[in-house]
C-alpha atoms as a PDB file:
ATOM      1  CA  UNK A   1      -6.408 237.594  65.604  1.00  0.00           C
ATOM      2  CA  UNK A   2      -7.376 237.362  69.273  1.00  0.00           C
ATOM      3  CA  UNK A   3      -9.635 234.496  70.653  1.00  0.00           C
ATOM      4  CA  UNK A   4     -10.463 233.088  74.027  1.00  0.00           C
ATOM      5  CA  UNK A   5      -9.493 229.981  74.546  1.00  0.00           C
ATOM      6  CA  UNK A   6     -12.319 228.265  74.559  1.00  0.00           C
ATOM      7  CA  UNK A   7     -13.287 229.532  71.258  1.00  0.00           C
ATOM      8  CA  UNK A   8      -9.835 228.232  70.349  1.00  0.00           C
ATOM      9  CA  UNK A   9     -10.740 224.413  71.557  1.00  0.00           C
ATOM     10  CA  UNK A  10     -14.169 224.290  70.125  1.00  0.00           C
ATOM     11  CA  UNK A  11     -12.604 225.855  66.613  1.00  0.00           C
ATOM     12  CA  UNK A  12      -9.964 223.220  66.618  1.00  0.00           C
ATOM     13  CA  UNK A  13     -12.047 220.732  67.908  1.00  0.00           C
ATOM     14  CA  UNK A  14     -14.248 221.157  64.724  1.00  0.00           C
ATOM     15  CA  UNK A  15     -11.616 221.460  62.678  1.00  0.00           C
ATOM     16  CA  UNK A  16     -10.474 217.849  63.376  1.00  0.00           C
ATOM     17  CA  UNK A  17     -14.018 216.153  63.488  1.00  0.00           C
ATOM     18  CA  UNK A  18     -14.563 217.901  60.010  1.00  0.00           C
ATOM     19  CA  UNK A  19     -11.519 216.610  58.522  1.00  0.00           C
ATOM     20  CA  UNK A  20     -12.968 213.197  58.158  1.00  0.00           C
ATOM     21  CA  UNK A  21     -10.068 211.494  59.375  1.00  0.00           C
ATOM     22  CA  UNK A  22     -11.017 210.431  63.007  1.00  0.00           C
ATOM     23  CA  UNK A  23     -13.978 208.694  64.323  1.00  0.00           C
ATOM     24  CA  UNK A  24     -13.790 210.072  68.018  1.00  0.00           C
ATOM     25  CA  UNK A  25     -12.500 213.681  68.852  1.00  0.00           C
ATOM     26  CA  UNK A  26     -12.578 214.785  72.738  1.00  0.00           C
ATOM     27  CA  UNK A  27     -10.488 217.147  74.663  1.00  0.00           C
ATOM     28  CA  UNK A  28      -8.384 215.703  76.859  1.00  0.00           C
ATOM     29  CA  UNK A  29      -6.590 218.450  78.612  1.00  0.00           C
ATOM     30  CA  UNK A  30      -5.386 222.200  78.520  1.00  0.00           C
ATOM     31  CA  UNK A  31      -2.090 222.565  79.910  1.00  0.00           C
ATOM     32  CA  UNK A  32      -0.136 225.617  80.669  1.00  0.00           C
ATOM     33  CA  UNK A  33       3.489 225.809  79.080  1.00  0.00           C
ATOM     34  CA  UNK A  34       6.211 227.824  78.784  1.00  0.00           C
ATOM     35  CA  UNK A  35       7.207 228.026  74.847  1.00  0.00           C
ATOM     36  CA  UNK A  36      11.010 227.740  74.238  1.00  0.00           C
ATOM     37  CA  UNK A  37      12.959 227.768  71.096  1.00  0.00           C
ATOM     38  CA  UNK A  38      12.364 224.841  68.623  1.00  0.00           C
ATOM     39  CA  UNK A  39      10.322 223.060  71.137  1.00  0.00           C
ATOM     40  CA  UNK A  40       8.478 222.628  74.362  1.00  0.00           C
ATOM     41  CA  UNK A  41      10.360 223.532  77.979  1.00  0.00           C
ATOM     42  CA  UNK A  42       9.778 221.121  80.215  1.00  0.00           C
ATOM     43  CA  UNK A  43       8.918 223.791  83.068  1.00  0.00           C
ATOM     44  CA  UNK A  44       5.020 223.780  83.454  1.00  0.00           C
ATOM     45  CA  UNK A  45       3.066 226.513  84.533  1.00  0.00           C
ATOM     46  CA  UNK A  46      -0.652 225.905  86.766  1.00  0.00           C
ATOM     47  CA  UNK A  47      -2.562 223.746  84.721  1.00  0.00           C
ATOM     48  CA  UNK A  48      -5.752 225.277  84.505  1.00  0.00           C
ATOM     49  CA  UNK A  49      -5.967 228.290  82.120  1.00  0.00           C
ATOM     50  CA  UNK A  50      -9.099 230.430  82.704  1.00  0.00           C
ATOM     51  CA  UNK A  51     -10.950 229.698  79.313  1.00  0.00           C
ATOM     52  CA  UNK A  52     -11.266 233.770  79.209  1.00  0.00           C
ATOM     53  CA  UNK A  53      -7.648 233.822  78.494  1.00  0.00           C
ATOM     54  CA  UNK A  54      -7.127 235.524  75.163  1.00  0.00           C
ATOM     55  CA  UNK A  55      -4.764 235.034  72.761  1.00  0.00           C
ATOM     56  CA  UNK A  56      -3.485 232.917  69.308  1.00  0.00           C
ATOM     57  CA  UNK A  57      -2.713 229.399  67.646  1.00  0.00           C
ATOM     58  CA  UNK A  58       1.309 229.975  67.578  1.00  0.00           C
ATOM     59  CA  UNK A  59       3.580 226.723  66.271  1.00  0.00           C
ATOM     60  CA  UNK A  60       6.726 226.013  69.005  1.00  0.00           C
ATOM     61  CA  UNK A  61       8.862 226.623  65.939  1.00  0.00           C
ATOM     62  CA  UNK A  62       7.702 230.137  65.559  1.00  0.00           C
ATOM     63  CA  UNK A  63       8.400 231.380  69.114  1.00  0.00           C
ATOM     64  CA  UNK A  64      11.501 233.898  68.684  1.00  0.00           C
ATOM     65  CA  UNK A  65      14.779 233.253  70.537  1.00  0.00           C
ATOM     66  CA  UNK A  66      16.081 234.855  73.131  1.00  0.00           C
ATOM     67  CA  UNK A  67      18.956 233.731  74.661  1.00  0.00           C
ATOM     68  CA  UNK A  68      18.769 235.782  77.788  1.00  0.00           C
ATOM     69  CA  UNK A  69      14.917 234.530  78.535  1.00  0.00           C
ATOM     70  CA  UNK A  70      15.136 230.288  77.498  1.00  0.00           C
ATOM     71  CA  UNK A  71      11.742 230.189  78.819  1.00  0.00           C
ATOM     72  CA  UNK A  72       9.916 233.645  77.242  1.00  0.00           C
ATOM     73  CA  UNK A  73       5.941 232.850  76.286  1.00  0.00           C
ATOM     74  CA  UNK A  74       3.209 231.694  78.509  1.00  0.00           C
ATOM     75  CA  UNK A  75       0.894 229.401  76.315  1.00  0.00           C
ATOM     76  CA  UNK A  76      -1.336 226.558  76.559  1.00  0.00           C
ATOM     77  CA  UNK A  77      -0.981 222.975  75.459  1.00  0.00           C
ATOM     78  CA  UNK A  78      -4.149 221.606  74.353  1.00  0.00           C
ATOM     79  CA  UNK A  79      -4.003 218.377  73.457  1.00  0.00           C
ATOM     80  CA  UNK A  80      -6.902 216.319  71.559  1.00  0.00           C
ATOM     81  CA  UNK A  81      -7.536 212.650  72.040  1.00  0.00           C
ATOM     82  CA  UNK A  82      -8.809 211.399  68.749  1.00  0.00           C
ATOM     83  CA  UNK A  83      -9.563 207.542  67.235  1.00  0.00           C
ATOM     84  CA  UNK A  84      -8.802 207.366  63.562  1.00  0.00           C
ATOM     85  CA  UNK A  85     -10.854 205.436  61.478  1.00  0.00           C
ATOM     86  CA  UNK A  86     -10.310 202.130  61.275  1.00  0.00           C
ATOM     87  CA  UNK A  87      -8.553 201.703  64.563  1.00  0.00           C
ATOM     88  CA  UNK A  88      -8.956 200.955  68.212  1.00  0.00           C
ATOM     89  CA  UNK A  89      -6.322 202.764  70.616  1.00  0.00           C
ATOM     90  CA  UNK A  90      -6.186 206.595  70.666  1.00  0.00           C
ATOM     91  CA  UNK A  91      -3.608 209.156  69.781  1.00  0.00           C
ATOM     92  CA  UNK A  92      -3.305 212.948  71.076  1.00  0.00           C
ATOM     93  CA  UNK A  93      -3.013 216.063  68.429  1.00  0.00           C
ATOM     94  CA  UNK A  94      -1.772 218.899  69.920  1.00  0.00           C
ATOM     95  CA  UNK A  95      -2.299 222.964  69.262  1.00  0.00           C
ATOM     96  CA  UNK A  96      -0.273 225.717  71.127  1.00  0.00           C
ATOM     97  CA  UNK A  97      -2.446 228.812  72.301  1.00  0.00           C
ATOM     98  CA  UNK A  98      -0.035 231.623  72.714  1.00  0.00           C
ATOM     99  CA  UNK A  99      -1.565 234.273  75.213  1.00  0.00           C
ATOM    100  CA  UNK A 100      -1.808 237.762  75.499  1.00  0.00           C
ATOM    101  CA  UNK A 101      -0.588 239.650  78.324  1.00  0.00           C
END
């Protein structure tokens, strides 16, 4: 199912405040990745996706390999800074937004 992406972050966003696990949920940034095999590539794209962009919640585990493209799918990093209860210093949760082209 296609979204825009900022239906994506306020979805997600909910999803974490209504978990009951963290005190303190805030988006801390949307950054635009390539996807790679079994992980993250460390070549960035701009940083600012339009939040029009359309597209899907994808895992980096489920992006296909192809050995003749190591760096295949545009996506966007969005990365959550959340407090868990009971503690002072935050942490980051990140979700992968796959788009469609």
């Amino acid at each position: 199912m296609n979204i825009q992406l900022h239906q994506f972050i306020e979805q997600k966003k909910l999803e974490l405040e209504q978990s009951g696990k963290y005190r303190h949920v805030s988006t801390h940034s949307k950054d635009a990745v390539m996807l790679t095999i079994k992980g993250i590539g460390q070549q960035f794209l701009a940083t600012d996706t339009p939040y029009s962009q359309r597209g899907h919640e994808v895992k980096p585990s489920e992006v296909p390999e192809i050995p003749s493209m190591p760096f295949k799918e545009n996506a966007t990093e969005v990365i959550f800074e959340v407090i868990e209860k009971r503690k002072r210093n935050p942490s980051d949760v990140k979700f992968y937004f796959l788009w469609t082209l």
